[in-house]
N, C-alpha and C. Protein backbone atom coordinates (compact mmCIF):
# COMPACT_ATOMS: atom_id res chain seq x y z
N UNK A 1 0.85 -1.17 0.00
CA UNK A 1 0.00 0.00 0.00
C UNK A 1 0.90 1.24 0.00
N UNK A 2 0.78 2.14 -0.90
CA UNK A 2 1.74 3.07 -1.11
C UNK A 2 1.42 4.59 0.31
N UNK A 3 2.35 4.74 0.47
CA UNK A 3 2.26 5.89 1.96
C UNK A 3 1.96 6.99 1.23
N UNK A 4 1.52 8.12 2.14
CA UNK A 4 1.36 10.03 1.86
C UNK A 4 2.43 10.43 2.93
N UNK A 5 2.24 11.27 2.52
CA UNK A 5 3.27 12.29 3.61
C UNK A 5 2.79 12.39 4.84
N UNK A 6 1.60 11.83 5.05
CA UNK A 6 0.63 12.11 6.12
C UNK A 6 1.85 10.57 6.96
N UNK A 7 2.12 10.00 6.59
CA UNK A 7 2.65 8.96 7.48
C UNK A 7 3.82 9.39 7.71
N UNK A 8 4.27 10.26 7.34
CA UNK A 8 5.45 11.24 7.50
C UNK A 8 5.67 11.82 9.12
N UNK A 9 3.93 12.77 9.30
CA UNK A 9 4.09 13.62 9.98
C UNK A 9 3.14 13.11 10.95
N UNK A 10 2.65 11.84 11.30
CA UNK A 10 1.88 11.55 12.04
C UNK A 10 2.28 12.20 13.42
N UNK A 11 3.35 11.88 13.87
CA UNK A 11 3.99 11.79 14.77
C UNK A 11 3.65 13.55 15.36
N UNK A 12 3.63 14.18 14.31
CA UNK A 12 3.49 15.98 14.73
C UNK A 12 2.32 16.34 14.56
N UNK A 13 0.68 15.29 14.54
CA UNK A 13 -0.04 16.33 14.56
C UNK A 13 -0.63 15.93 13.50
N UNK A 14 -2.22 15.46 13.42
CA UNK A 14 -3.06 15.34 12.43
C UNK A 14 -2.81 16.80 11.54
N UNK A 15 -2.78 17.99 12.23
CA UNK A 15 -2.98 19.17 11.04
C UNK A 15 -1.74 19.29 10.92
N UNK A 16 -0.61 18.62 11.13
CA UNK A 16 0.62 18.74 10.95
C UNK A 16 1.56 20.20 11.26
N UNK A 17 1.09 20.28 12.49
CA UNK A 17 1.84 21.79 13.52
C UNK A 17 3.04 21.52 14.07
N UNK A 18 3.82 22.11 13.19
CA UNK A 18 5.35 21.59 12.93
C UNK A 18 6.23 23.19 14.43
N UNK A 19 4.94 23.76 14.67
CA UNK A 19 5.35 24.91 15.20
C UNK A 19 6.21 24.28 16.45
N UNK A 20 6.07 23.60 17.60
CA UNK A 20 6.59 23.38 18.55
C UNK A 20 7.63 22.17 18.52
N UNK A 21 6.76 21.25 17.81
CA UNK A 21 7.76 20.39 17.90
C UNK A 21 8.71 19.88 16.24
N UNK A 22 9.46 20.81 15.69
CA UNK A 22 9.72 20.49 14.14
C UNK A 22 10.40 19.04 14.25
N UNK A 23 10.39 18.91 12.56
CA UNK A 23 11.60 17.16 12.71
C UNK A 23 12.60 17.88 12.45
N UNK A 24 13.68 17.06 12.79
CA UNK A 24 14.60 17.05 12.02
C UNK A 24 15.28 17.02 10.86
N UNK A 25 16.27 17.11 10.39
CA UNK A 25 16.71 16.74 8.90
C UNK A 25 16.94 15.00 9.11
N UNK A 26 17.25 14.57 10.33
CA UNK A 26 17.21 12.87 10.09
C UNK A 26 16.29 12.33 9.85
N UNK A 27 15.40 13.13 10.96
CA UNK A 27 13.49 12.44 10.50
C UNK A 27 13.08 12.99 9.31
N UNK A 28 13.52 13.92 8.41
CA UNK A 28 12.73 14.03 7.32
C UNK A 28 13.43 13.21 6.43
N UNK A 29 14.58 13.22 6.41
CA UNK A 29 15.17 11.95 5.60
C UNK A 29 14.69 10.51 6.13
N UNK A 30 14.55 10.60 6.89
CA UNK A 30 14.20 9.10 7.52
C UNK A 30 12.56 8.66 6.68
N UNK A 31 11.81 9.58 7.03
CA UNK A 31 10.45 9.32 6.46
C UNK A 31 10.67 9.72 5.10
N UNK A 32 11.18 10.50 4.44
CA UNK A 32 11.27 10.65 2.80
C UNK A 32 11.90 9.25 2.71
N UNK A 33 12.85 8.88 3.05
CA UNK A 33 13.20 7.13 2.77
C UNK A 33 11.47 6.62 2.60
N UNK A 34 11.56 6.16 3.93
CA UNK A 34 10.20 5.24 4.33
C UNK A 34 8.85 5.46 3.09
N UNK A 35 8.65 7.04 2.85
CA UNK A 35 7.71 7.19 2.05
C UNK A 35 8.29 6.20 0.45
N UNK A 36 9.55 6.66 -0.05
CA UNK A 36 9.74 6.35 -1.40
C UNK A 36 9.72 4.41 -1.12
N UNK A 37 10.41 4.22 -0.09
CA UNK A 37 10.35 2.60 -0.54
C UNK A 37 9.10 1.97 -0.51
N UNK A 38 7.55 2.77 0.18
CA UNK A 38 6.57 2.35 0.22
C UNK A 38 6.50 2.81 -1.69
N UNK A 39 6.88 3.77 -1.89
CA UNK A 39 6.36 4.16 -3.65
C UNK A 39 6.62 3.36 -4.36
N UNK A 40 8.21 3.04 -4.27
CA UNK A 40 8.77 2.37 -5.12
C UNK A 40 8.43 1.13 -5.97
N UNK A 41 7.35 0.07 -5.28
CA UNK A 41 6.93 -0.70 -5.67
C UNK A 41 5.91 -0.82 -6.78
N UNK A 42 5.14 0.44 -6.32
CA UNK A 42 3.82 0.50 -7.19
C UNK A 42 4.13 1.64 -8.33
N UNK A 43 5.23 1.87 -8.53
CA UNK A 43 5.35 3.01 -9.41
C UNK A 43 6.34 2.14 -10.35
N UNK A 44 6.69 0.80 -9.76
CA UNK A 44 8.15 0.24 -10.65
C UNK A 44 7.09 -0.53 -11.18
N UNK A 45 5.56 -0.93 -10.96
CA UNK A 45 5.17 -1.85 -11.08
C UNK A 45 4.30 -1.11 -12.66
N UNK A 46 4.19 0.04 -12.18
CA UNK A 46 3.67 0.82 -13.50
C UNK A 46 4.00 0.57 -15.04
N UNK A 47 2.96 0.43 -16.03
CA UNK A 47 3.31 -0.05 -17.44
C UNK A 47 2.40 0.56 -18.89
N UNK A 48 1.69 1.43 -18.10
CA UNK A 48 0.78 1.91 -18.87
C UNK A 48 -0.28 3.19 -18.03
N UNK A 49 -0.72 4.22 -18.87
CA UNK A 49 -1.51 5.38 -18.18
C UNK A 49 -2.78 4.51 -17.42
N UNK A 50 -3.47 3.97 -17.44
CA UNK A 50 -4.14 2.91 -16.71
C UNK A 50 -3.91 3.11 -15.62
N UNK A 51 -2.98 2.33 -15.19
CA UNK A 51 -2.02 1.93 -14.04
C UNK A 51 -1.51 3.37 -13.65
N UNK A 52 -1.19 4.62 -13.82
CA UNK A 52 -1.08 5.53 -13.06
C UNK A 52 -2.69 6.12 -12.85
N UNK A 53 -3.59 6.03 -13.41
CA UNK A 53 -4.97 6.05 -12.71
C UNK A 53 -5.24 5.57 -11.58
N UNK A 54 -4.77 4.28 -11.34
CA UNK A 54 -4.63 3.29 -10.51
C UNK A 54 -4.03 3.86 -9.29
N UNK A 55 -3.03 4.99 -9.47
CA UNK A 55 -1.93 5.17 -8.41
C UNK A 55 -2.79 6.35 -7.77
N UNK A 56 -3.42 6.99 -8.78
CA UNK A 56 -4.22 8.19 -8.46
C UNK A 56 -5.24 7.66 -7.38
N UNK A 57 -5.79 6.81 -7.97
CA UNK A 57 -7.05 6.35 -6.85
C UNK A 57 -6.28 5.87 -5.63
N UNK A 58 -5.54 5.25 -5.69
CA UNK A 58 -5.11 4.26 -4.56
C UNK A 58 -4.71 6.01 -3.16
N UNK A 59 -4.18 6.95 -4.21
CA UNK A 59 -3.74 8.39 -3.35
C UNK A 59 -5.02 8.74 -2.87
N UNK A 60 -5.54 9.19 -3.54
CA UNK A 60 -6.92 9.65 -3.27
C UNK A 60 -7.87 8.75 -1.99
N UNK A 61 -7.64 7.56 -2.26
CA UNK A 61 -8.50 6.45 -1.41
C UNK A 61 -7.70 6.87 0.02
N UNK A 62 -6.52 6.55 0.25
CA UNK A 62 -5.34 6.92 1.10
C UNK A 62 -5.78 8.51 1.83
N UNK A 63 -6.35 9.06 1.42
CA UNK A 63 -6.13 10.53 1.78
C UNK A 63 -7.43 10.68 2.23
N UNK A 64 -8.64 9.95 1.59
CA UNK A 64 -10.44 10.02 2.70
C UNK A 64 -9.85 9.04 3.58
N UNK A 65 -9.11 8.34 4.15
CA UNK A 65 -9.20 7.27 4.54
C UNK A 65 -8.48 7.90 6.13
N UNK A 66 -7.25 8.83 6.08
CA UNK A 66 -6.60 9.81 6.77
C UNK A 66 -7.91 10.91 7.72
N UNK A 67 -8.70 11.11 7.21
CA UNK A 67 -9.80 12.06 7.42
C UNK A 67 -9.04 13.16 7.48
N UNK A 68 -8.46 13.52 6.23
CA UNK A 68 -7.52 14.84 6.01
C UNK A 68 -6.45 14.92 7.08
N UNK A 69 -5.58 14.50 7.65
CA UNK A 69 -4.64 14.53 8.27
C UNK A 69 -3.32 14.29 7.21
N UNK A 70 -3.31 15.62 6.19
CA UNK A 70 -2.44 15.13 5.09
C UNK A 70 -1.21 16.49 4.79
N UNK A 71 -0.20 15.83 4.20
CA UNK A 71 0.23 17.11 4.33
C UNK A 71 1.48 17.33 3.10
N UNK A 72 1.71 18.18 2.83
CA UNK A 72 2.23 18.32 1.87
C UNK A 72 3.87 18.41 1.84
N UNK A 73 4.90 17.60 1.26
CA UNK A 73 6.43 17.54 1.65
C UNK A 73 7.00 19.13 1.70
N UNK A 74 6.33 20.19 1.78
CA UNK A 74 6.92 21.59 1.69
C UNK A 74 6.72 21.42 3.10
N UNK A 75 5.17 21.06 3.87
CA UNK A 75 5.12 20.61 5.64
C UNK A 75 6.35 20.52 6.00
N UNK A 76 6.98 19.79 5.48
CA UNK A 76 8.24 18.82 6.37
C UNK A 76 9.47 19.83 6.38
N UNK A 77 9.37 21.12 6.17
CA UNK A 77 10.66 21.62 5.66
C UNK A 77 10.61 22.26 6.83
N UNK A 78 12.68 22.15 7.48
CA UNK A 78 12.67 22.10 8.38
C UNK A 78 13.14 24.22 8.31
N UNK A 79 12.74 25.06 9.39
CA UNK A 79 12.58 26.46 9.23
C UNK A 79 14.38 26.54 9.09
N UNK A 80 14.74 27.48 8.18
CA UNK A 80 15.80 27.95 8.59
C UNK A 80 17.25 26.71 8.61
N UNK A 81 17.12 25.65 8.55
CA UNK A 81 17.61 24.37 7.69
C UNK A 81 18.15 23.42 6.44
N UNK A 82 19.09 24.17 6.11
CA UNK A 82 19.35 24.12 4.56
C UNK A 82 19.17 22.65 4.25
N UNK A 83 19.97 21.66 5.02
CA UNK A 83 19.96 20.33 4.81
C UNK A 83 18.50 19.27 4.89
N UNK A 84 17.56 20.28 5.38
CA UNK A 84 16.17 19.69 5.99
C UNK A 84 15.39 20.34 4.24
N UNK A 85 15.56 21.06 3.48
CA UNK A 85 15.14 21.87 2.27
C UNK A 85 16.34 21.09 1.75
N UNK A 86 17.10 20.70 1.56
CA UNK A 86 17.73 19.51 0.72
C UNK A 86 17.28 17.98 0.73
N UNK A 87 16.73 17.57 1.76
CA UNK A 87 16.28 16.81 1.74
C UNK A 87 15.10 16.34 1.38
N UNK A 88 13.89 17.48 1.36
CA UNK A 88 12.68 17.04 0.86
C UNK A 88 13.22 17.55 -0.90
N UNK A 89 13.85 18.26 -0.98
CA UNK A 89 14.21 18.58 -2.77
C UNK A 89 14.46 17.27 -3.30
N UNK A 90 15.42 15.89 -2.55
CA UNK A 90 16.12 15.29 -3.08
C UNK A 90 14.55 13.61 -3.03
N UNK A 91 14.03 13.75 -1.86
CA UNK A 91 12.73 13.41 -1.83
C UNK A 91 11.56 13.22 -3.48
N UNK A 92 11.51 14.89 -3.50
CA UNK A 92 10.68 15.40 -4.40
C UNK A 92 11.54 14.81 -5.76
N UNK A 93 12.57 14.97 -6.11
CA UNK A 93 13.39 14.38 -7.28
C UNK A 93 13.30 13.07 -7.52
N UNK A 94 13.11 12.24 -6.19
CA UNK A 94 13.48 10.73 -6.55
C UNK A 94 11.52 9.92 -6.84
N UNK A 95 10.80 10.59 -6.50
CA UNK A 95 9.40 10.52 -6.49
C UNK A 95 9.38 11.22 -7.86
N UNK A 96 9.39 11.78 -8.42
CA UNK A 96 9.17 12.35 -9.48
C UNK A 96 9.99 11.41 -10.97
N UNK A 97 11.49 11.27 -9.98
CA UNK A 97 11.85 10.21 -11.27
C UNK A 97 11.55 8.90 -11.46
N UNK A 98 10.74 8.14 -10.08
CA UNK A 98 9.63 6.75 -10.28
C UNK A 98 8.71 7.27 -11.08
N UNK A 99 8.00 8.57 -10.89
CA UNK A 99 7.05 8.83 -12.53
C UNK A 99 7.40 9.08 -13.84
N UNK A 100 8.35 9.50 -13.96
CA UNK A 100 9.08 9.48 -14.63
C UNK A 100 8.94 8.67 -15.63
N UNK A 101 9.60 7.49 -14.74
CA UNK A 101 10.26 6.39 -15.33
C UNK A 101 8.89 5.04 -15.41
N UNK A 102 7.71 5.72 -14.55
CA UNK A 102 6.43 5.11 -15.11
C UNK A 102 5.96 5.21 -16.58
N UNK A 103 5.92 6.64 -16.87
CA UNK A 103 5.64 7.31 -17.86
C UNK A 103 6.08 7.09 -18.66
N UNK A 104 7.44 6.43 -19.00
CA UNK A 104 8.65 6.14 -19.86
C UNK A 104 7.86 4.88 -20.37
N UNK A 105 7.57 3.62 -19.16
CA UNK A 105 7.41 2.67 -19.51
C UNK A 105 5.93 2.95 -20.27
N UNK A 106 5.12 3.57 -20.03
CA UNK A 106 3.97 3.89 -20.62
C UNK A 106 4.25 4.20 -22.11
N UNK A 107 5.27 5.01 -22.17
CA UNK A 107 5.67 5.82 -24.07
C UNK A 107 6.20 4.48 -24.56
N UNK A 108 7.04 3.98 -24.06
CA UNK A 108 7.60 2.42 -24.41
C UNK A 108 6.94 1.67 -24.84
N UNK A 109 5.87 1.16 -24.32
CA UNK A 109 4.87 0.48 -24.41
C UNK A 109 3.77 0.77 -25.75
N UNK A 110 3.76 2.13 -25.92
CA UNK A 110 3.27 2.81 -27.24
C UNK A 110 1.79 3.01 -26.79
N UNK A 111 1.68 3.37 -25.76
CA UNK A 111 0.62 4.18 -25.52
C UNK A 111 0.79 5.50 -25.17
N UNK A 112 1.41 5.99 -25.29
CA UNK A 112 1.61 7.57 -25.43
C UNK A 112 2.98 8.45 -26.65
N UNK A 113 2.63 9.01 -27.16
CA UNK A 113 3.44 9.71 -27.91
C UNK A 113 4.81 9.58 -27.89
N UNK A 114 6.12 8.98 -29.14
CA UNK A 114 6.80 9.08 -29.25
C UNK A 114 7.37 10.22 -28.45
N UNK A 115 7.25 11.16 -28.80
CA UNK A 115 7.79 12.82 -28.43
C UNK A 115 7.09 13.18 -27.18
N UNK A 116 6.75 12.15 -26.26
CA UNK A 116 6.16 12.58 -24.61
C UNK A 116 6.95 12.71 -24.07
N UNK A 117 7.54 13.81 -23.15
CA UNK A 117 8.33 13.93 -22.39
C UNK A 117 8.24 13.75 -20.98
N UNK A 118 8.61 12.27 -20.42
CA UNK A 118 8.45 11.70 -18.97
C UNK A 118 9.03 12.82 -18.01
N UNK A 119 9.60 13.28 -18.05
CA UNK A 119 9.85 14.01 -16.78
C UNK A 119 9.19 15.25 -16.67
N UNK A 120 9.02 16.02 -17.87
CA UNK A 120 8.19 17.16 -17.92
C UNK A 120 6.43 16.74 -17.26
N UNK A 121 5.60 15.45 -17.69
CA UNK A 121 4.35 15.08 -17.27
C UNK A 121 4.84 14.75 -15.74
N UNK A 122 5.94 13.75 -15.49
CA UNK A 122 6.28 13.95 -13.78
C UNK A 122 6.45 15.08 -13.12
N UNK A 123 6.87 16.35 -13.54
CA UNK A 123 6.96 17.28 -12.68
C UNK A 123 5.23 17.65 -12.51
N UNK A 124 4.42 17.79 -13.60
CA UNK A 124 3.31 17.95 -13.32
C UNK A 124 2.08 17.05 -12.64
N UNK A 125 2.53 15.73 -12.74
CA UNK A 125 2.11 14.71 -11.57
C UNK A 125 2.56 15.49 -10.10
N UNK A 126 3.54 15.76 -10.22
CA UNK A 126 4.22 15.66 -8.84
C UNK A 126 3.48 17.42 -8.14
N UNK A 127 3.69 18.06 -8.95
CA UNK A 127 3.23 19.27 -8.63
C UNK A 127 1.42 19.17 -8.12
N UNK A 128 0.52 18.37 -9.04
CA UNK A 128 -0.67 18.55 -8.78
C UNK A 128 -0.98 17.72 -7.43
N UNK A 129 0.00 16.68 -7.21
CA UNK A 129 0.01 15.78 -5.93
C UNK A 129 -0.18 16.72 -4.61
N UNK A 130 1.36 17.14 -5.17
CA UNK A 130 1.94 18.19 -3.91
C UNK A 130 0.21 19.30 -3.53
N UNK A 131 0.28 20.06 -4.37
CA UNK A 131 -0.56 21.17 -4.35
C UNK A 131 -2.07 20.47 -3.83
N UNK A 132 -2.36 19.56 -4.81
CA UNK A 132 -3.99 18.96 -4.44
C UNK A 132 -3.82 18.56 -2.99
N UNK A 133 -2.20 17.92 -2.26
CA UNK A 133 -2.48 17.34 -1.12
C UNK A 133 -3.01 18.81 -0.35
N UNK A 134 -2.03 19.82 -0.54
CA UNK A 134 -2.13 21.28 0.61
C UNK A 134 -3.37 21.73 0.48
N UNK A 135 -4.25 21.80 -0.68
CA UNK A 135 -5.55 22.24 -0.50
C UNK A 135 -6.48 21.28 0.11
N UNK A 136 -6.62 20.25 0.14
CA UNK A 136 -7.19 19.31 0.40
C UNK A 136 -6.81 19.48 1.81
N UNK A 137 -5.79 19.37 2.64
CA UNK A 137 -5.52 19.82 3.94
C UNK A 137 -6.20 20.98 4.02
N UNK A 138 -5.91 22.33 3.47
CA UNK A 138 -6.59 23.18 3.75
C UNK A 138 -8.16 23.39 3.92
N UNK A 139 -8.74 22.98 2.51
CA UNK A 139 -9.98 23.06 2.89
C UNK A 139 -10.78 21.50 3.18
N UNK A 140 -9.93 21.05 3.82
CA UNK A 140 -10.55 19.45 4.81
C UNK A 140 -11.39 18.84 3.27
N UNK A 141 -10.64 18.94 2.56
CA UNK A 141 -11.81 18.41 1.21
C UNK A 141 -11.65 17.80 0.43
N UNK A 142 -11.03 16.43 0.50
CA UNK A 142 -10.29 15.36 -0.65
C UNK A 142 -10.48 15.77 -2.20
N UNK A 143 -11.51 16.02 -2.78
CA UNK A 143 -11.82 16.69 -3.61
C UNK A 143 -11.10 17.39 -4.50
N UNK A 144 -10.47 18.04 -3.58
CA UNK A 144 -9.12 19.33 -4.02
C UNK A 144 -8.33 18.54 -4.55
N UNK A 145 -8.02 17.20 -4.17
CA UNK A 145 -6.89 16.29 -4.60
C UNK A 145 -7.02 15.79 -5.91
N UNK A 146 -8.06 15.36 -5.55
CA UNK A 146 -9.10 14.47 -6.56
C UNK A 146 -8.33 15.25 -7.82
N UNK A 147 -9.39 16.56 -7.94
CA UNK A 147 -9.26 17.34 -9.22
C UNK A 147 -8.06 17.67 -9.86
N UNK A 148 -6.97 18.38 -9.02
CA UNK A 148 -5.57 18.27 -9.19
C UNK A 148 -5.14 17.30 -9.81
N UNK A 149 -5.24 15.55 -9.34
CA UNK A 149 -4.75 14.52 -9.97
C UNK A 149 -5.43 14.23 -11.32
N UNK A 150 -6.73 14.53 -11.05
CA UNK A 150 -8.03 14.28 -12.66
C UNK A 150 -7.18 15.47 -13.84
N UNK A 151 -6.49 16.77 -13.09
CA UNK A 151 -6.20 17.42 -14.70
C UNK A 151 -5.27 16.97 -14.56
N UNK A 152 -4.42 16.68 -14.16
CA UNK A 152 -2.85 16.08 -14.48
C UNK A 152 -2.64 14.83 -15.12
N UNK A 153 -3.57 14.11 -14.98
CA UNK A 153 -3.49 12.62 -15.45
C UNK A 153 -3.87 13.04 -16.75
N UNK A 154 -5.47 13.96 -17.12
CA UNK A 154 -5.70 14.83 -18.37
C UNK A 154 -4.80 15.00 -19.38
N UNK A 155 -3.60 15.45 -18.38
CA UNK A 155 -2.96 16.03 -19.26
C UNK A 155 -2.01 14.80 -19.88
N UNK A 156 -1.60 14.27 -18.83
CA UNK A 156 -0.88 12.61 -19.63
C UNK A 156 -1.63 11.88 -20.50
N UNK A 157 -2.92 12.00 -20.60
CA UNK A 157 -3.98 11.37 -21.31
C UNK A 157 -4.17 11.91 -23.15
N UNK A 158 -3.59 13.24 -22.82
CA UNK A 158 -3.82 14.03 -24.10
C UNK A 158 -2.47 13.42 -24.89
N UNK A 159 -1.01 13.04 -23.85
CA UNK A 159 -0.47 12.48 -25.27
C UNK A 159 -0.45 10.43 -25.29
N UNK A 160 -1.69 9.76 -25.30
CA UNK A 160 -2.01 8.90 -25.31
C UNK A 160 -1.98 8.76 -27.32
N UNK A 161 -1.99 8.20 -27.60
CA UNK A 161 -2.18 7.79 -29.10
C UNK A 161 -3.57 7.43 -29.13
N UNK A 162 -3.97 7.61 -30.21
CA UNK A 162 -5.10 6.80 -30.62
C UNK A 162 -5.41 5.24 -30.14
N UNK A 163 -6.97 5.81 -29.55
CA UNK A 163 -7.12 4.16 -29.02
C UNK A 163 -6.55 3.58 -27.92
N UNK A 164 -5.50 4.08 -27.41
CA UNK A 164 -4.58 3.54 -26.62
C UNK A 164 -4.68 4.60 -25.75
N UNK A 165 -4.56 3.85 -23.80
CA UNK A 165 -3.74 4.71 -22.87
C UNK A 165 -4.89 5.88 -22.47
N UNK A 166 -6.17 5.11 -22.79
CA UNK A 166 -7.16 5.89 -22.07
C UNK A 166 -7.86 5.17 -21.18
N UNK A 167 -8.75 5.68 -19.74
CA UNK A 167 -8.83 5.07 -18.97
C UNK A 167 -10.56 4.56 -19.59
């Protein structure tokens, strides 16, 4: 079952109030580990836009399931901490290049456009993740997520080929 960041920050706080008690740069590395090796599986396991639908729901399911106790890897940044803001960067990079390298296998596969560029649609996976998680925290409203992931996947969907690589 793939983790959120919310398993990150359990430890600080369903609304994730980093005010009194912050992590560390070990604990944010520690849980950016923990989060990616929970990813790693289901994102290596990826082979087609399908299957990142799949990843979408499984987030989404993950996040009503939290009752919004979710939070976004910018949460984790430790104030004033260069190495704690290196660490969720290097986080955010290695999550982004499992989509990446989903996406790859997806163009590979020939359901999406020769000329798709996997890392450019991962930054925008990764961005609508990030962002849908903080609103969705903000306004207690999975929803927010939802939609974020629905245009982003959209947008991976638009370079699907004909026939192929639609859900």
């Amino acid at each position: 079952m793939p983790l959120l960041i919310v398993d990150l920050v359990d430890h600080y706080g369903q609304d994730c109030d980093l005010s009194e008690k912050a992590p560390t740069t070990e604990t944010v590395q520690a849980g950016i580990e923990k989060l990616l090796a929970a990813q790693k599986p289901l994102l290596k396991s990826m082979e087609s836009v399908h299957d990142l639908v799949r990843w979408r729901d499984e987030v989404v399911r993950l996040a009503r399931t939290r009752d919004y106790a979710i939070c976004s890897l910018a949460d984790l940044l430790v104030d004033g901490e260069e190495t704690g803001r290196v660490a969720v960067q290097a986080g955010i990079t290695a999550w982004e290049a499992l989509l990446a390298a989903a996406i790859r296998r997806a163009r590979d596969n020939r359901e999406l456009a020769p000329d798709t560029d996997p890392g450019r649609l991962a930054t925008g996976l990764m961005a609508a993740l990030q962002g849908g998680l903080l609103l969705a925290r903000t306004t207690r409203d999975v929803r927010q997520l939802e939609t974020a992931l629905d245009m982003a996947l959209g947008y991976v969907q638009a370079h699907a080929l004909t026939g192929r690589g639609t859900t």
